[in-house]
N, C-alpha and C. Protein backbone atom coordinates (compact mmCIF):
# COMPACT_ATOMS: atom_id res chain seq x y z
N UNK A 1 0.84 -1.18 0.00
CA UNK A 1 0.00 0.00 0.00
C UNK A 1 0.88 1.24 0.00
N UNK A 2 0.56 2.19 -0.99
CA UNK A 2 1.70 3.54 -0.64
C UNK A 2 1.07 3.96 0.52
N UNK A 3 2.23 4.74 0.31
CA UNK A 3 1.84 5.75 1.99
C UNK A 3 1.72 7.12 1.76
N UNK A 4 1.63 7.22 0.53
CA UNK A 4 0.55 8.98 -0.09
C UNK A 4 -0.47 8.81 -1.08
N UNK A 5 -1.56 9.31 -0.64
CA UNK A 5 -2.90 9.09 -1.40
C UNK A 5 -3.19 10.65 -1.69
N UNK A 6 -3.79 10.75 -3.00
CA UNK A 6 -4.34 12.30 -3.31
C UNK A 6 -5.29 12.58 -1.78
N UNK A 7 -5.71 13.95 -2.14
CA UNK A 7 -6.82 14.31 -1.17
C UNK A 7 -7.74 13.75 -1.41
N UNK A 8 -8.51 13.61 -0.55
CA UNK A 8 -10.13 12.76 -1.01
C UNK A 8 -11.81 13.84 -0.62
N UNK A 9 -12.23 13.79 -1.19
CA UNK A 9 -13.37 15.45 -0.80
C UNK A 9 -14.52 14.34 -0.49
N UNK A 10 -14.98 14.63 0.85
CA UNK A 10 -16.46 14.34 1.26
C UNK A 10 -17.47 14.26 0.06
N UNK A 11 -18.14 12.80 0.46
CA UNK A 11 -19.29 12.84 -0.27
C UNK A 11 -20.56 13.90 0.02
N UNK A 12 -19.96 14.40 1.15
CA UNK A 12 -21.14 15.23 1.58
C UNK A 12 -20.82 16.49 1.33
N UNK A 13 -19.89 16.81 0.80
CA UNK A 13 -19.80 18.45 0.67
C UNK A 13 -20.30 19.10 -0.53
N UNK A 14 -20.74 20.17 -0.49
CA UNK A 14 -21.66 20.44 -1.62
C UNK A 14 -20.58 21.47 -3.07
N UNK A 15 -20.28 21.31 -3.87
CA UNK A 15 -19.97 22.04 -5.12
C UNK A 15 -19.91 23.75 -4.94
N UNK A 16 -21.15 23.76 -4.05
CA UNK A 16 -20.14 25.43 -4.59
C UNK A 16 -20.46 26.18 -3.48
N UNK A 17 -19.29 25.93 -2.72
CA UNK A 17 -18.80 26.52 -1.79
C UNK A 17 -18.94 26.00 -0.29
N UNK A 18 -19.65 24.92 0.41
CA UNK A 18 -20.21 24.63 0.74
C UNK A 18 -19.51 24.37 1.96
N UNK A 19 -19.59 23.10 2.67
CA UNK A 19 -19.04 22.80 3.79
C UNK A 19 -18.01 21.34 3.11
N UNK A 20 -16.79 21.85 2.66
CA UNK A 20 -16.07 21.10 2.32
C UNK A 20 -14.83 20.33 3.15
N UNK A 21 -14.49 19.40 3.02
CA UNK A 21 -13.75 18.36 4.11
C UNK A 21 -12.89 17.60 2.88
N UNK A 22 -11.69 17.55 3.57
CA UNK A 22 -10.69 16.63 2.33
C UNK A 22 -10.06 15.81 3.40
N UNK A 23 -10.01 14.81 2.95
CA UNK A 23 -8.34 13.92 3.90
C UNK A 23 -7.77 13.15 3.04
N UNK A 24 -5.98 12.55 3.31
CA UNK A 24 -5.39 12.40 2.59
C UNK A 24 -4.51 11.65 3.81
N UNK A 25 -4.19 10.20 3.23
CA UNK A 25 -3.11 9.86 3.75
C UNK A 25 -1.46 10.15 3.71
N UNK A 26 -0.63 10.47 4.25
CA UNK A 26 0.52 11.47 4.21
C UNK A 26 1.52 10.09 5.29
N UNK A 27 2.61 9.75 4.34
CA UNK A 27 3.25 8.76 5.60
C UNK A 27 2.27 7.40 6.38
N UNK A 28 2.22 7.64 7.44
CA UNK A 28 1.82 7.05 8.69
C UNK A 28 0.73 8.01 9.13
N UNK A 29 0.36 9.13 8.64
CA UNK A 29 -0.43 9.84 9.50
C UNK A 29 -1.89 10.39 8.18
N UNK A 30 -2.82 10.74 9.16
CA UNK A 30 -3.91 10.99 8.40
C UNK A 30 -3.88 12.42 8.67
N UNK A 31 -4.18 13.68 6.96
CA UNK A 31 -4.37 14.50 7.06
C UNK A 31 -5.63 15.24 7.35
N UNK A 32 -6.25 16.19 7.75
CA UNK A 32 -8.07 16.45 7.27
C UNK A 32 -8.13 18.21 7.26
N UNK A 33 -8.30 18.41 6.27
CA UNK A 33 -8.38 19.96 5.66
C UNK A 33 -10.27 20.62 5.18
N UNK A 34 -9.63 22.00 5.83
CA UNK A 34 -10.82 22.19 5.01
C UNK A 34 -10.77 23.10 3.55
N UNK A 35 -11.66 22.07 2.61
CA UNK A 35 -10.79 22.57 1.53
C UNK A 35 -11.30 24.08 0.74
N UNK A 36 -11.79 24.88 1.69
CA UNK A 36 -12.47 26.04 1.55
C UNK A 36 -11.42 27.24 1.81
N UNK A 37 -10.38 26.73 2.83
CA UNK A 37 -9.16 27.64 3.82
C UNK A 37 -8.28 26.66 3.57
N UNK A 38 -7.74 25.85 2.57
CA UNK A 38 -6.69 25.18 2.35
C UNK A 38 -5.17 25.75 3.30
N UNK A 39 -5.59 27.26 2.66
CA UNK A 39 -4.10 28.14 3.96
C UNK A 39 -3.99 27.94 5.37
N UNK A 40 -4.57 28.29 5.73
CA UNK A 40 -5.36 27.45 7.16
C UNK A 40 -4.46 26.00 7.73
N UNK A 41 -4.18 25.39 7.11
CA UNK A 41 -3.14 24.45 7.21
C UNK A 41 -4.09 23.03 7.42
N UNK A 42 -4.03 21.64 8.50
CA UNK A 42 -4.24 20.52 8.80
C UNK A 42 -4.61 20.24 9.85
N UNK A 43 -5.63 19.07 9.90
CA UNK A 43 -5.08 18.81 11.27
C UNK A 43 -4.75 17.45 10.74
N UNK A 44 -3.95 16.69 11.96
CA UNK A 44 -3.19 15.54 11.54
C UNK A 44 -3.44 14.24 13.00
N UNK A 45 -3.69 13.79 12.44
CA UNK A 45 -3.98 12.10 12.84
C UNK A 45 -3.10 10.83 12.46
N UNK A 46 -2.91 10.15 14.27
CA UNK A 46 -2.27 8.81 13.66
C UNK A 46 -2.98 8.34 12.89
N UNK A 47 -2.53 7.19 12.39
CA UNK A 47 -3.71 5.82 11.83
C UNK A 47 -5.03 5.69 12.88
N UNK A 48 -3.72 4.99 13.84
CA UNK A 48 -4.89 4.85 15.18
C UNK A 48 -6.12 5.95 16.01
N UNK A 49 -5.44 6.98 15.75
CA UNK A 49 -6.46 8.00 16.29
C UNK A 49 -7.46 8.33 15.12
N UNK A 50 -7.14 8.16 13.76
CA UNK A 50 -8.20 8.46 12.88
C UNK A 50 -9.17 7.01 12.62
N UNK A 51 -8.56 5.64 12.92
CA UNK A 51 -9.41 4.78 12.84
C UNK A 51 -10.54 4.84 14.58
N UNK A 52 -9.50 5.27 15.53
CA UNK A 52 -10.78 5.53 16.74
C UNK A 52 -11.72 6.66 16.28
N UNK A 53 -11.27 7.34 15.94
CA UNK A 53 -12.44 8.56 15.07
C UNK A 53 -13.78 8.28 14.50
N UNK A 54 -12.94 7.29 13.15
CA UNK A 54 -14.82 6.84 12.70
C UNK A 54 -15.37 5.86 13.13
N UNK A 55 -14.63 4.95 13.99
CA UNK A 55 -15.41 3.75 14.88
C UNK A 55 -16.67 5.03 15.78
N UNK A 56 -15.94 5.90 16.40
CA UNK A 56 -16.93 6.40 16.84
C UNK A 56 -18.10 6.90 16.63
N UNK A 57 -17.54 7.97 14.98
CA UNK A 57 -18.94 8.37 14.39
C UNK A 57 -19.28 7.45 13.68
N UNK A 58 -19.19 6.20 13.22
CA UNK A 58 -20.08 5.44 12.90
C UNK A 58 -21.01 5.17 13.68
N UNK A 59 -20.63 4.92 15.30
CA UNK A 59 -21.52 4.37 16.44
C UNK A 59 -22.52 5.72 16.72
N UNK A 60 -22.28 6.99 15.96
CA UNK A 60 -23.08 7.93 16.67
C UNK A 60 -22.66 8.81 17.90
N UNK A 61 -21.16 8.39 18.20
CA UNK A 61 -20.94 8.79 19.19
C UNK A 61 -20.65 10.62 19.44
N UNK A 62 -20.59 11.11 17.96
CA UNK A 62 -20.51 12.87 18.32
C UNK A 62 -21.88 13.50 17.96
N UNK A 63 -23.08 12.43 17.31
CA UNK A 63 -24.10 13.15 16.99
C UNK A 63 -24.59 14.24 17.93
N UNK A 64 -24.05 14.28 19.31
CA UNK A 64 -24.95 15.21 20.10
C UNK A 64 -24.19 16.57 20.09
N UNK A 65 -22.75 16.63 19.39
CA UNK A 65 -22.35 17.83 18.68
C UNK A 65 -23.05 18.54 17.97
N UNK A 66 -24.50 17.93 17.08
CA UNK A 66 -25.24 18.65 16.22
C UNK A 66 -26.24 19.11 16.42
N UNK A 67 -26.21 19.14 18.09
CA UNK A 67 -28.12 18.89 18.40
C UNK A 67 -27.61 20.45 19.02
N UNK A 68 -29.12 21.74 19.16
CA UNK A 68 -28.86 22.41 20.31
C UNK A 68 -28.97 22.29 21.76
């Protein structure tokens, strides 16, 4: 498996202009940008901390981030 992958853009982000999200594997570590403020820089994730990530939001576990 390499260990650099292009950026990858959310299926959920909308075309024009929207709430856009990219990640990209870099090395050993996972990148996640937003690709609206690219300047703005990264944030950066082990493997392990980005695979505990979506175990979680798969389970639902930040949905109550969205609620008021």
């Amino acid at each position: 498996m390499s260990s650099e992958t292009s950026w990858i853009i959310s299926s959920r982000s909308t075309g024009n202009g929207g709430s856009c999200v990219e990640a990209r594997r870099q090395g050993g570590l996972i990148e996640v940008r937003n690709s609206n403020a690219r300047e703005a820089g990264t944030v950066v994730f082990t493997t392990e901390e980005w695979d505990s990530f979506l175990f979680g939001a798969k389970r639902g576990e930040f949905d109550r981030l969205l609620s008021d």
